[in-house]
Protein backbone atom coordinates (compact mmCIF):
# COMPACT_ATOMS: atom_id res chain seq x y z
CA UNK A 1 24.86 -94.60 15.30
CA UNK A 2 22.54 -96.55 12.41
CA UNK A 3 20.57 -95.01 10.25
CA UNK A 4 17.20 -95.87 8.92
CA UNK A 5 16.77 -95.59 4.94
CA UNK A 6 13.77 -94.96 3.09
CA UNK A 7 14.02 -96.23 -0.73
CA UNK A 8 13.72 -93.16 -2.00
CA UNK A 9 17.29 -92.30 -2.33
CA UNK A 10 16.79 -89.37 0.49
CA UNK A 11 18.77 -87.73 2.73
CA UNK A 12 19.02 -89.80 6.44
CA UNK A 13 19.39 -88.27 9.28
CA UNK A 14 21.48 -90.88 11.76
CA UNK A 15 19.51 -91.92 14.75
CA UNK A 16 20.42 -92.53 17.99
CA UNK A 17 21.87 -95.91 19.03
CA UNK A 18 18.76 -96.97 21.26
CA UNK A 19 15.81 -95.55 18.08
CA UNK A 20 13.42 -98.04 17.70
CA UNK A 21 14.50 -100.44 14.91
CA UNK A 22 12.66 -100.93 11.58
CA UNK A 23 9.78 -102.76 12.28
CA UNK A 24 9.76 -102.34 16.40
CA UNK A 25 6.91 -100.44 17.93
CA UNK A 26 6.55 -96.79 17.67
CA UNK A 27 8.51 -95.65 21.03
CA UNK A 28 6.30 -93.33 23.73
CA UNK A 29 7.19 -90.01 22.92
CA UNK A 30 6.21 -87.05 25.46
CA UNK A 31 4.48 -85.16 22.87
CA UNK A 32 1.12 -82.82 23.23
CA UNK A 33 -0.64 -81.08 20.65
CA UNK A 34 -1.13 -76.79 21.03
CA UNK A 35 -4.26 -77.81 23.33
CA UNK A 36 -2.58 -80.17 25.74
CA UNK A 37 -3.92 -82.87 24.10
CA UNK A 38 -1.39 -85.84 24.62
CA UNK A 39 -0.54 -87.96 21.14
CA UNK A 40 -1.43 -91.31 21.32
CA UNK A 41 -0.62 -93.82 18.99
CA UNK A 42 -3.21 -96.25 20.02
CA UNK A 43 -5.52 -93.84 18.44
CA UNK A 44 -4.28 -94.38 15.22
CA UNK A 45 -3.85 -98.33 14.95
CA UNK A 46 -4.97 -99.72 11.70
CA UNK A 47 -4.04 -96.56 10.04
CA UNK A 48 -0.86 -95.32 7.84
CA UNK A 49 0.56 -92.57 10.00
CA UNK A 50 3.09 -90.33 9.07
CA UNK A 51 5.00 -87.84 11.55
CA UNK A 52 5.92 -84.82 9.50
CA UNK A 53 8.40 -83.11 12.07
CA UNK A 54 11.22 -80.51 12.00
CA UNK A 55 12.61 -76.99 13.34
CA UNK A 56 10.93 -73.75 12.71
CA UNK A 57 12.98 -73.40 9.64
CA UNK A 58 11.29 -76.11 8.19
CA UNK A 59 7.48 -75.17 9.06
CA UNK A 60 6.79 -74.19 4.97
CA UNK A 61 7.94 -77.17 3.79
CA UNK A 62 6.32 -79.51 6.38
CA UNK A 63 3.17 -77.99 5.98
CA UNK A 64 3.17 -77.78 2.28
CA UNK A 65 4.32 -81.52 2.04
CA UNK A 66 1.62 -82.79 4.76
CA UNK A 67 -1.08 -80.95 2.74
CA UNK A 68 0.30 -82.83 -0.27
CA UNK A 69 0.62 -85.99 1.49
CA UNK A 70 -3.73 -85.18 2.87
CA UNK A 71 -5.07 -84.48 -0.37
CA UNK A 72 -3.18 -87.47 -2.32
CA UNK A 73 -4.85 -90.29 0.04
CA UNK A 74 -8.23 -87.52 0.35
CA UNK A 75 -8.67 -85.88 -2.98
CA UNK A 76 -12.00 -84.59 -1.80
CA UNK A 77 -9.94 -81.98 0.51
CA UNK A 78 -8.50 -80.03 -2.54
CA UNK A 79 -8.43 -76.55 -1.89
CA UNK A 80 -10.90 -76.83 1.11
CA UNK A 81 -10.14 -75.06 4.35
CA UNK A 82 -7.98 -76.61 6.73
CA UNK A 83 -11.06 -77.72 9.33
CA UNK A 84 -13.34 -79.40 6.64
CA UNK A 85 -10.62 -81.01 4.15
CA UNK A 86 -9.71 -82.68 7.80
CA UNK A 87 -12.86 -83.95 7.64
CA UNK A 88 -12.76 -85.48 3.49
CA UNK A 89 -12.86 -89.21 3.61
CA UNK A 90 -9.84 -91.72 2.56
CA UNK A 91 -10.10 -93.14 -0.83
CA UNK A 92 -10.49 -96.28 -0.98
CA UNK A 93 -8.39 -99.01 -1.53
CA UNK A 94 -8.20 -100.27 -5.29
CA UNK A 95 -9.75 -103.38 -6.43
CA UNK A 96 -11.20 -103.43 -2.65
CA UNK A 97 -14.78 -104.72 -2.61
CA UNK A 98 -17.54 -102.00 -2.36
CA UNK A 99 -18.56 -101.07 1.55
CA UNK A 100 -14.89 -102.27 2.65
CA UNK A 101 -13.44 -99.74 4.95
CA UNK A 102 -10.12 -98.10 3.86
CA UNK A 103 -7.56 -97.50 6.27
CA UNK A 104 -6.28 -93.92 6.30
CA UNK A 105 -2.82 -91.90 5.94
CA UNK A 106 -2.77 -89.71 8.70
CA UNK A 107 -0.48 -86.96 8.85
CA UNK A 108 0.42 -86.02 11.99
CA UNK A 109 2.56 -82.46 12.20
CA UNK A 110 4.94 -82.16 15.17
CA UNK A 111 6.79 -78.60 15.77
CA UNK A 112 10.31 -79.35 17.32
CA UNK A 113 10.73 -76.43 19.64
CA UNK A 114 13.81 -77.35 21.99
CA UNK A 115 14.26 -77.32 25.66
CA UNK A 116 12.82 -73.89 26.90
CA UNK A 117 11.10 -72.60 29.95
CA UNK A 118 7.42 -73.37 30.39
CA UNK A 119 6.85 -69.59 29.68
CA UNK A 120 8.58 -69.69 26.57
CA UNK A 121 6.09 -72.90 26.01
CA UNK A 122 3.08 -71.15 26.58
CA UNK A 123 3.91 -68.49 24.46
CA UNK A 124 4.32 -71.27 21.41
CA UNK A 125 1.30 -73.04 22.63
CA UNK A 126 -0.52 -69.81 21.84
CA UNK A 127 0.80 -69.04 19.02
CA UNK A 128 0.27 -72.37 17.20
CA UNK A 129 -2.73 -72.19 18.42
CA UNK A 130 -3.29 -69.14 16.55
CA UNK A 131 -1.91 -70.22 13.64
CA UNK A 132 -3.38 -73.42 13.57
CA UNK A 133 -7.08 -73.00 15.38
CA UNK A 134 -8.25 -76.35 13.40
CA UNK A 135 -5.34 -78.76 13.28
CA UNK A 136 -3.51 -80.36 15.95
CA UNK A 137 0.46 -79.98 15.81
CA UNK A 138 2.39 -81.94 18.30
CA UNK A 139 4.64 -79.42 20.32
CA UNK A 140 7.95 -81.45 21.11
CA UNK A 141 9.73 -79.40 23.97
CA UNK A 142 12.14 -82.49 24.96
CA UNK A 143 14.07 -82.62 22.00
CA UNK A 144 12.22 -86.26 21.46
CA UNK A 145 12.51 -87.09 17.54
CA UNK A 146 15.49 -85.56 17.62
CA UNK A 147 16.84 -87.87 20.09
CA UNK A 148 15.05 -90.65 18.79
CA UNK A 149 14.82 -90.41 15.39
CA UNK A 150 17.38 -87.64 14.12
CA UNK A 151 16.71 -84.65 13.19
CA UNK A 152 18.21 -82.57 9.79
CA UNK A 153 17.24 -78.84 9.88
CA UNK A 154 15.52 -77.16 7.77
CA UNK A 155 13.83 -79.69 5.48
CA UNK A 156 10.90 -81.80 6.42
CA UNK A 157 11.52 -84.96 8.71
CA UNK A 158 9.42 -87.93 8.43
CA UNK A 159 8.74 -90.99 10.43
CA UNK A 160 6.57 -93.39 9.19
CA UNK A 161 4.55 -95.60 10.91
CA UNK A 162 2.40 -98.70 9.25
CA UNK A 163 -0.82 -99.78 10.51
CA UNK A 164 0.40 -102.19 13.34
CA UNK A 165 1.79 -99.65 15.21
CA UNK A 166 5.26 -100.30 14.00
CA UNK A 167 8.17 -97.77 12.71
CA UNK A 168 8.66 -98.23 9.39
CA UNK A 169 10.78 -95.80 7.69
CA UNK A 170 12.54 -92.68 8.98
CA UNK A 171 13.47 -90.33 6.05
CA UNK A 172 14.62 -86.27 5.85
CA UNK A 173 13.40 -84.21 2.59
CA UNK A 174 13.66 -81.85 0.86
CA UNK A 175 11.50 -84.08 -1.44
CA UNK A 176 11.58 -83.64 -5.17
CA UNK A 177 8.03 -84.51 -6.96
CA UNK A 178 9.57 -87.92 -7.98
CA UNK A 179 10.55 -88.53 -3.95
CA UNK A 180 7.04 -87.52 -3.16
CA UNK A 181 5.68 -89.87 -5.90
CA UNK A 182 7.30 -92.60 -4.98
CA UNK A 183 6.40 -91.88 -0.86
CA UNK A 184 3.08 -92.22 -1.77
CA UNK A 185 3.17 -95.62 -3.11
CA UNK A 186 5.16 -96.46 -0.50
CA UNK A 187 1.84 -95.46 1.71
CA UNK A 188 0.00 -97.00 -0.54
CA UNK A 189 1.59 -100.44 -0.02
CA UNK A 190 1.76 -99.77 3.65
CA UNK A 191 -2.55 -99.16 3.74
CA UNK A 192 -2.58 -102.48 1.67
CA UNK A 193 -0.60 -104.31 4.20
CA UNK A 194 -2.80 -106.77 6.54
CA UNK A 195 -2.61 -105.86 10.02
């Protein structure tokens, strides 16, 4: 096993032997969202994206630090409902020259449900969707980060990927405010990055 650590002084979760190493691409993961939308990473090249992921246990947390996470690089989303702070734009890059476009943190929530039967699925499916009419959460029913990336229950699990595509960090929380401080200017440094 190696294991992947985030400066941050955070717990790591060890990751299996074949994980994608620092720096290698993000791996194809067999992840859909709550309306069988399939994740794509392509979508999100020249973007900061961060996969907030963990067990049911964990689903407070992961939403409360993702919401954190949105409205640090989007301060416009601040106590807006879920559907329109989505919609809040980045803020922009400092010292960047005016009309330059600034490349996003995108938080991307993935619900680690296990190996169950496609009834049980469907019956998650709906109720995310419920939950979460506005917002895409990845459903992982393959056990997928968890193979790939570790997996430490209960806390938030993150995997962080820069704007090339590429797996930079792979951290597990819980996250005190100086963890989360210092996360963000690790994103910060990551939107900064040339492609």
């Amino acid at each position: 096993m190696r294991r992947f650590v985030l400066a941050l002084g955070l717990c790591v979760a060890a990751v299996a032997a074949d994980a994608p190493p620092p720096g290698g691409p993000l791996p194809a993961l067999p992840l859909a969202d709550q309306f069988d939308r399939p994740f794509d990473p392509a979508a999100h090249r020249g973007h900061v994206v961060v996969l907030i992921y963990g067990d049911r246990a964990s689903s407070d947390a992961n939403k409360a630090l993702g919401g954190w996470l949105h409205v640090a690089f989007h301060p416009t989303a601040k106590g807006l409902p879920p559907a329109q702070a989505q919609r809040q734009p980045v803020r922009p890059l400092e010292n960047a020259a005016p009309g330059t476009p600034a490349p996003d943190v995108r938080t991307v929530a993935v619900a680690c449900c296990g190996k169950v039967p496609n009834l049980v699925q469907g019956l998650i499916r709906g109720q995310i969707k419920s939950a979460a009419p506005d917002v895409p959460v990845l459903l992982d029913f393959a056990d997928a980060m968890k193979a790939t990336f570790g997996l430490v229950e209960k806390v938030p699990n993150l995997v962080i990927v820069d704007r090339a595509g590429q797996v930079r960090y792979v951290a597990n929380g819980p996250f005190t405010p100086e963890q989360s401080m210092q996360l963000t200017s690790i994103l910060e440094n990551l939107r900064k990055e040339a492609k």
